[in-house]
Protein backbone atom coordinates (compact mmCIF):
# COMPACT_ATOMS: atom_id res chain seq x y z
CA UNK A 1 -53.57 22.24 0.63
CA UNK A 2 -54.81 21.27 4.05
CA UNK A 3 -58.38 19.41 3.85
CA UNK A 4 -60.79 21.14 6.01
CA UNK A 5 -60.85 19.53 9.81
CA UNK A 6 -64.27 20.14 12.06
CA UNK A 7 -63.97 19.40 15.50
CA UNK A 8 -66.33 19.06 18.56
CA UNK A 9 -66.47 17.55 22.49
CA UNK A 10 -66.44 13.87 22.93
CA UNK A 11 -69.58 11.96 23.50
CA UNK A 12 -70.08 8.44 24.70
CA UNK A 13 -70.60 7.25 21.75
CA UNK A 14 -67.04 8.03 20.38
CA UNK A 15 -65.65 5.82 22.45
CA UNK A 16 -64.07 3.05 19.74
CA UNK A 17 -63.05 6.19 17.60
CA UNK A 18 -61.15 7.82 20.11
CA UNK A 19 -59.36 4.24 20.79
CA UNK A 20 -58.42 3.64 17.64
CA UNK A 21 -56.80 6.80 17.67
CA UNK A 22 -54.79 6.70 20.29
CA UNK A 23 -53.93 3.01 19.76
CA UNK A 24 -53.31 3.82 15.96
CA UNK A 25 -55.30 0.50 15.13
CA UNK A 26 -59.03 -1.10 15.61
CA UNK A 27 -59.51 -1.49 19.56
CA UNK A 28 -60.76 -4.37 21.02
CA UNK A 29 -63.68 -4.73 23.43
CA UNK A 30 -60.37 -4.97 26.12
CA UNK A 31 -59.30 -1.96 24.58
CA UNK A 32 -62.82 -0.18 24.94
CA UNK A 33 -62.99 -0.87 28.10
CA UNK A 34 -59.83 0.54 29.85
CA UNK A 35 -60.03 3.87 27.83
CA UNK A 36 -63.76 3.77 29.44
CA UNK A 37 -62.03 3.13 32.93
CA UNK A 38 -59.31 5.70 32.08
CA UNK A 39 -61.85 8.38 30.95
CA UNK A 40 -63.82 7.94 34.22
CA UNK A 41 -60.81 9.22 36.45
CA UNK A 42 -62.36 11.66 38.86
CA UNK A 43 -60.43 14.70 37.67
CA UNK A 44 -61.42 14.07 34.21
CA UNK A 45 -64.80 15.30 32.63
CA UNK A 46 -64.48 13.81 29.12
CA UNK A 47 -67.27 15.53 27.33
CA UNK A 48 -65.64 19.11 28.95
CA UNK A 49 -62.05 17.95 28.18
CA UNK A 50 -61.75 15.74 25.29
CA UNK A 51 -62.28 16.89 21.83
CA UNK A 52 -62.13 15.30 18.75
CA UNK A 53 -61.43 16.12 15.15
CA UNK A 54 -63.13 14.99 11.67
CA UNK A 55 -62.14 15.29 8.10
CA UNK A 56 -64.22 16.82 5.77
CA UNK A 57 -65.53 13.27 5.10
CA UNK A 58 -66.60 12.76 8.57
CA UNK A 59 -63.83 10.27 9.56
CA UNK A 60 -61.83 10.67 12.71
CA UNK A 61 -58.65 13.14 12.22
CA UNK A 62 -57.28 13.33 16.09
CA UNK A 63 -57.63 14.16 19.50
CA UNK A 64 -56.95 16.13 22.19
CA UNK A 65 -57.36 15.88 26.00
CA UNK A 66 -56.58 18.01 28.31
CA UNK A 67 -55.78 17.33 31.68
CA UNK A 68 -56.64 20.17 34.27
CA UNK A 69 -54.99 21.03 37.45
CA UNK A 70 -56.04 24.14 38.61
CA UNK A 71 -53.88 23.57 41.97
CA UNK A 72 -50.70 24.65 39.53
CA UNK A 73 -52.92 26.46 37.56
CA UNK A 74 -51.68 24.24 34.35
CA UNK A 75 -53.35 21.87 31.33
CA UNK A 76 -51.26 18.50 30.59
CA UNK A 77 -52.44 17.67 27.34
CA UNK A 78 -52.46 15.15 24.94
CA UNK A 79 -52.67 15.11 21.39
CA UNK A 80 -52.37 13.83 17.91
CA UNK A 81 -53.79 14.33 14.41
CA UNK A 82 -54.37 11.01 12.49
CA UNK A 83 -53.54 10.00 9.04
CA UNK A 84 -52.46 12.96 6.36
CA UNK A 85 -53.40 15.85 9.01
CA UNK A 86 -50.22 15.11 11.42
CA UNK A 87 -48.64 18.26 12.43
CA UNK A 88 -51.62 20.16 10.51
CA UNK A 89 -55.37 20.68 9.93
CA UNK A 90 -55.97 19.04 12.99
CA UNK A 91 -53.41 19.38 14.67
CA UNK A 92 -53.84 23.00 14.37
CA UNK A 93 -57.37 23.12 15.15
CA UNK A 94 -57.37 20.96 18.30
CA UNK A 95 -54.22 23.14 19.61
CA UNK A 96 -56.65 26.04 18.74
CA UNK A 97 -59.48 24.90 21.05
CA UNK A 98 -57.89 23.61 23.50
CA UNK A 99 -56.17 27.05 23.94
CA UNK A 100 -59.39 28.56 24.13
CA UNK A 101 -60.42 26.61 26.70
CA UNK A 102 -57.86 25.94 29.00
CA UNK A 103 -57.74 30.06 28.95
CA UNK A 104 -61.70 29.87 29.89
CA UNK A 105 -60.76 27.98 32.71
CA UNK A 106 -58.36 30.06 34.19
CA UNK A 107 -55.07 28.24 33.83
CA UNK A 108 -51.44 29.86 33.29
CA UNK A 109 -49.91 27.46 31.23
CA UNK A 110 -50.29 24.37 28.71
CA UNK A 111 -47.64 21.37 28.80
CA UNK A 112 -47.29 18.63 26.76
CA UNK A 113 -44.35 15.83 26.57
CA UNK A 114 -42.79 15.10 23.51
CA UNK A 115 -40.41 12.09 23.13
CA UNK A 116 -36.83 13.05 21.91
CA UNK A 117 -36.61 11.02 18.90
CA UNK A 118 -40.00 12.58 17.62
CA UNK A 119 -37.97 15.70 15.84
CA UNK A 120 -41.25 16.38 13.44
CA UNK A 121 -43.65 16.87 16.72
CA UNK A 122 -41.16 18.89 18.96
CA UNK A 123 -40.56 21.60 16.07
CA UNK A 124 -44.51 21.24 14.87
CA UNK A 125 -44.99 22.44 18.47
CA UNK A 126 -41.84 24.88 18.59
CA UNK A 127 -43.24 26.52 15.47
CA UNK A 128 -45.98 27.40 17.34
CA UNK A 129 -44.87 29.24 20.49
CA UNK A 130 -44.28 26.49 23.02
CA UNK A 131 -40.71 26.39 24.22
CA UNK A 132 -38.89 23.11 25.81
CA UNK A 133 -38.56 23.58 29.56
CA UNK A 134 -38.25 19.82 31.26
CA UNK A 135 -36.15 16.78 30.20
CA UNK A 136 -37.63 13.27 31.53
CA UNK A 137 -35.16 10.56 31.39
CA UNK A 138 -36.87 6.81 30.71
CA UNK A 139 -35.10 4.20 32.16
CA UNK A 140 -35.00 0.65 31.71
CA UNK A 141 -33.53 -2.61 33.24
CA UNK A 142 -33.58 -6.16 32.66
CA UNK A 143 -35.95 -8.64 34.66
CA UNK A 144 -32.53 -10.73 35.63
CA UNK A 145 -31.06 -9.91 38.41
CA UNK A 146 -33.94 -9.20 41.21
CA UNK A 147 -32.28 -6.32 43.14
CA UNK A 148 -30.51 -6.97 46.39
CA UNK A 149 -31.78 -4.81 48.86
CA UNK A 150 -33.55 -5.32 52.51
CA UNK A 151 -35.75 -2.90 54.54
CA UNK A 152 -33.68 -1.22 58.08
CA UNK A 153 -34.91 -2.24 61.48
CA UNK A 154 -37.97 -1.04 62.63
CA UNK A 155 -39.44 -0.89 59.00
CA UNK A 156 -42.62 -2.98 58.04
CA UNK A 157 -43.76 -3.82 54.48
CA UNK A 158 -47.07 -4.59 53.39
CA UNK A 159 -49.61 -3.77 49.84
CA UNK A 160 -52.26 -1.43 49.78
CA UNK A 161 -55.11 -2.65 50.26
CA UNK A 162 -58.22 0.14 50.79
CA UNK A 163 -59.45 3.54 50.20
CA UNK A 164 -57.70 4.60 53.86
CA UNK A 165 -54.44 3.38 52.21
CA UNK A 166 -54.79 5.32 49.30
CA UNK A 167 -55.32 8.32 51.30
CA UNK A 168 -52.42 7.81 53.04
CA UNK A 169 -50.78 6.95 50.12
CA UNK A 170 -51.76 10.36 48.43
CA UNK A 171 -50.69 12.15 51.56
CA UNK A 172 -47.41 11.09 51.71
CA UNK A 173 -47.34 11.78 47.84
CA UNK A 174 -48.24 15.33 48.18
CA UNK A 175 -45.78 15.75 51.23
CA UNK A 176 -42.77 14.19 49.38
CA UNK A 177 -43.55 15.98 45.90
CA UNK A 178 -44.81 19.44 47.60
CA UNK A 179 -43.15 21.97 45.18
CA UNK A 180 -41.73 19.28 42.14
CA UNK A 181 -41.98 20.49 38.97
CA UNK A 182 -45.01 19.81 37.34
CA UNK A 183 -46.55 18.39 40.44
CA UNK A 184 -50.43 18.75 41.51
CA UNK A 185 -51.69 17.61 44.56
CA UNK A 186 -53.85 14.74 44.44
CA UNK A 187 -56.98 13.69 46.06
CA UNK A 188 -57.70 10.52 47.87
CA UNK A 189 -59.97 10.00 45.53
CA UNK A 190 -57.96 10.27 42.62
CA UNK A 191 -55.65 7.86 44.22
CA UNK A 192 -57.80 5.43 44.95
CA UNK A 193 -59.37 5.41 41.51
CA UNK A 194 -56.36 4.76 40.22
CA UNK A 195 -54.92 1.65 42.23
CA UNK A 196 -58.05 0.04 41.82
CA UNK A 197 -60.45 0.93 39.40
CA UNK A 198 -58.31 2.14 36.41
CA UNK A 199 -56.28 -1.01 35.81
CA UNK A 200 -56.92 -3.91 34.19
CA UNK A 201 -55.59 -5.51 37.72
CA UNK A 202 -54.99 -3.48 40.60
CA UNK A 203 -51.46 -2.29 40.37
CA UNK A 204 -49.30 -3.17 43.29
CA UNK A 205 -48.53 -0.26 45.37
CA UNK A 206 -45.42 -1.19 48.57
CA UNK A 207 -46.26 0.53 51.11
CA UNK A 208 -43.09 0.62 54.11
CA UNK A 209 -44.43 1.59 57.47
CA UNK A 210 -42.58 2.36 61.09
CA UNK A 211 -42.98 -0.42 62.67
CA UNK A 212 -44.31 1.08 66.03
CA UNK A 213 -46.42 4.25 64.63
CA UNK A 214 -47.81 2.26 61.93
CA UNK A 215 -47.30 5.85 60.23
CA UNK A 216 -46.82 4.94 55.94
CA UNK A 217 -42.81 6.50 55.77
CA UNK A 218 -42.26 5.48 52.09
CA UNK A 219 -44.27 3.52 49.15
CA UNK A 220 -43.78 2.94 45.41
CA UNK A 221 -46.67 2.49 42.96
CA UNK A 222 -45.58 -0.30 40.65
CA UNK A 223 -47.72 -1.26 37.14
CA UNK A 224 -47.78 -4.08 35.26
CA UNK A 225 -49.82 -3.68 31.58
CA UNK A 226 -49.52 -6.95 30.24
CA UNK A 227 -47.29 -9.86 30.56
CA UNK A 228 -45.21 -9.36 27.40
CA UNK A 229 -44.62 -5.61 28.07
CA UNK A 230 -42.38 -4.08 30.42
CA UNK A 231 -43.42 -3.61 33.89
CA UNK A 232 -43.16 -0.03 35.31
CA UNK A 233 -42.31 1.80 38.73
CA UNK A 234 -44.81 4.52 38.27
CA UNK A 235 -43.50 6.91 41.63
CA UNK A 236 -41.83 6.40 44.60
CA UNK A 237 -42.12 8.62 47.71
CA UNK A 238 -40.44 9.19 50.81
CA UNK A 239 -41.75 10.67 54.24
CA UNK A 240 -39.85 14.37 54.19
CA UNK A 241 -38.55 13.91 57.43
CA UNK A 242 -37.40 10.28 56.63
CA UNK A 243 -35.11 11.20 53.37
CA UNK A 244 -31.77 10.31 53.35
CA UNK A 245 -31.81 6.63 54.92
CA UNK A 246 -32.18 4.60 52.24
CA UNK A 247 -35.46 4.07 52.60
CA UNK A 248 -35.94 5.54 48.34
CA UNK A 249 -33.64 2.91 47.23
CA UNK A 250 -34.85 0.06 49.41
CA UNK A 251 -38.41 0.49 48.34
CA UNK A 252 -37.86 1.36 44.39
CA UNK A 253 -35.90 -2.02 45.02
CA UNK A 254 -38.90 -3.82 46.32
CA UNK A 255 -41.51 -2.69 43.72
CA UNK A 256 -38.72 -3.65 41.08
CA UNK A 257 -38.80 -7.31 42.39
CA UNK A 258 -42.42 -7.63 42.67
CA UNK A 259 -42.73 -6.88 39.03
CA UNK A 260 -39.66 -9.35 38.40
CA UNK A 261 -42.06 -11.78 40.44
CA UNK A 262 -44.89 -11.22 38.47
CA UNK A 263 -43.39 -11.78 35.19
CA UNK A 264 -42.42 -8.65 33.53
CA UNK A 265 -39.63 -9.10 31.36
CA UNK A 266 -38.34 -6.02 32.27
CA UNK A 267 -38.70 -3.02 34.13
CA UNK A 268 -38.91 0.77 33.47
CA UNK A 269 -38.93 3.53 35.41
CA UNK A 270 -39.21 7.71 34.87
CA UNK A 271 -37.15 10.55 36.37
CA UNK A 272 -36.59 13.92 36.28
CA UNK A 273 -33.18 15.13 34.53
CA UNK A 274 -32.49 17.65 37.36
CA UNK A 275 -32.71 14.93 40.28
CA UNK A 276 -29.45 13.71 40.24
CA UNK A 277 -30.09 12.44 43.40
CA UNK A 278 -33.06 9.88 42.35
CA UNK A 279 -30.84 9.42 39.08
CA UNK A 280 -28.12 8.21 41.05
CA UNK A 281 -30.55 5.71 43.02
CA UNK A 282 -31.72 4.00 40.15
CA UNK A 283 -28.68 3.65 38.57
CA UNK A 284 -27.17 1.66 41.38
CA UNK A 285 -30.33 -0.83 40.81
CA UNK A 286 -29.20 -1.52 37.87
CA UNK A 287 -31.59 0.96 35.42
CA UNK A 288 -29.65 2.44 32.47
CA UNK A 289 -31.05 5.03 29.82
CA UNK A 290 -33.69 3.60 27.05
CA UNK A 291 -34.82 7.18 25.56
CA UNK A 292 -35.10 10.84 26.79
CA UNK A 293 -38.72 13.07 26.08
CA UNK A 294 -39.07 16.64 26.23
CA UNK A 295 -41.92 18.23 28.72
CA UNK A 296 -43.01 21.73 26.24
CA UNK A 297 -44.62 24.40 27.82
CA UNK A 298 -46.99 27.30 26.37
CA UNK A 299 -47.74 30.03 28.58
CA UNK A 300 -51.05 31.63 28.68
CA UNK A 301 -50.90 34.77 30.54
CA UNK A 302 -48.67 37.81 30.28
């Protein structure tokens, strides 16, 4: 018999619950701090879009939060049920409510990503009426050898720096992502929040520029969590009209050895399974396969 779950919006003060949670074990005041930063991104409310659920003796049970992006119409969400009520009771109750409200706010679909080797969670969720539509492909590559690879003439490198480099940053995004699966614009603002406010350390973002224009032509937005972890290429994009010159590979090559140069033992990077193109790229950088996940969708209209 399932115990009875109550849930309710997030408030301020359920800020060390909701860590421990997600971390799966006590948070420290480090830990506290970036879900604070990460809750404050601009296109998150958290008391709107994070809810929380309690057993029936008042101790946390799971989480959801859902991610809106009402430029795609679609909710990325995240969620989890602690303890005995994985895959039900809370589960079941936070998928509940956040149904409800991602409806309320207009949005066609939910999506949430599921890694392969989690068979329990991807039929919990298949159970109930979400169907696999996306295949992410994590990559990974050791620190040793830095990549060999050189920007073409004309080409300028430098790190971004200010809010006008984020927005050109997040322009070029947009423009090289414009119709991606599971894409949604973002702002300027968003951008900027997230190079340097949500990190523990501003993350290093490569930005190549033409040399004469000064016009941003390709970038890639590199992480690095901690020094014992594995450093991460978070995107790469390329000017539209500049695809096809190597530019993808050069840069992806760049942010790879910064990371390398920083420390990171190794490096990891995410791409779509129906980019063969981008596939191909990394591969010839050395990245090989770590683990697959599995992008589920629920639709909330028809």
């Amino acid at each position: 018999m399932t115990n009875p779950v109550s849930i309710r919006s997030y408030a301020s003060s359920d800020l060390e619950a909701l860590a421990s949670l997600r971390l799966r074990r006590a948070p420290s005041a480090e830990d506290a701090a970036a879900l604070a930063r990460w809750l404050g991104q601009p296109n998150l409310d958290p008391e709107r879009d994070c809810i929380l659920a309690f057993d029936a003796a008042g101790a946390p049970a799971g989480y959801a939060i859902l991610t809106r992006e009402p430029a795609i119409r679609r909710g990325a969400l995240e969620i989890q049920g602690g303890g005995t009520h994985q895959g039900g009771g809370a589960g079941d109750a936070l998928l509940r409510e956040v149904e409800k409200r991602a409806r309320a706010a207009g949005l066609a679909a939910l999506h949430v990503d599921v890694p392969e080797a989690d068979e329990a969670r991807r039929t919990a969720f298949a159970e109930r009426g979400w169907s696999h539509v996306r295949a992410h492909l994590h990559l990974r590559r050791p620190a040793s050898p830095p990549a060999a690879v050189s920007l073409q003439p004309g080409a300028t490198l430098r790190q971004a720096e200010n809010q006008a480099d984020a927005a050109a940053v997040a322009a070029l995004q947009n423009a090289a992502f414009a119709g991606s699966w599971g894409y949604a614009p973002n702002t300027p603002e968003e951008v900027a929040y997230r190079i340097f406010e949500l990190p523990e350390r501003v993350d290093y973002v490569a930005m190549v520029e033409d040399a004469g224009s000064k016009e941003l032509i390709a970038y890639s937005w590199c992480h690095r969590p901690t020094a014992d972890r594995p450093g991460v290429v978070g995107m790469v994009g390329v000017a539209p009209d500049r695809q096809g010159q190597g530019l993808g590979r050069a840069v992806t090559g760049i942010g790879l050895n910064m990371l390398i140069g920083f420390g990171s033992p190794s490096v990891e990077i995410t791409v779509d399974s129906e980019n063969p193109a981008a596939i191909r790229v990394y591969e010839s950088l050395g990245f090989t396969l770590d683990h697959r996940s599995f992008w589920h969708e629920l639709p909330l209209t028809g």
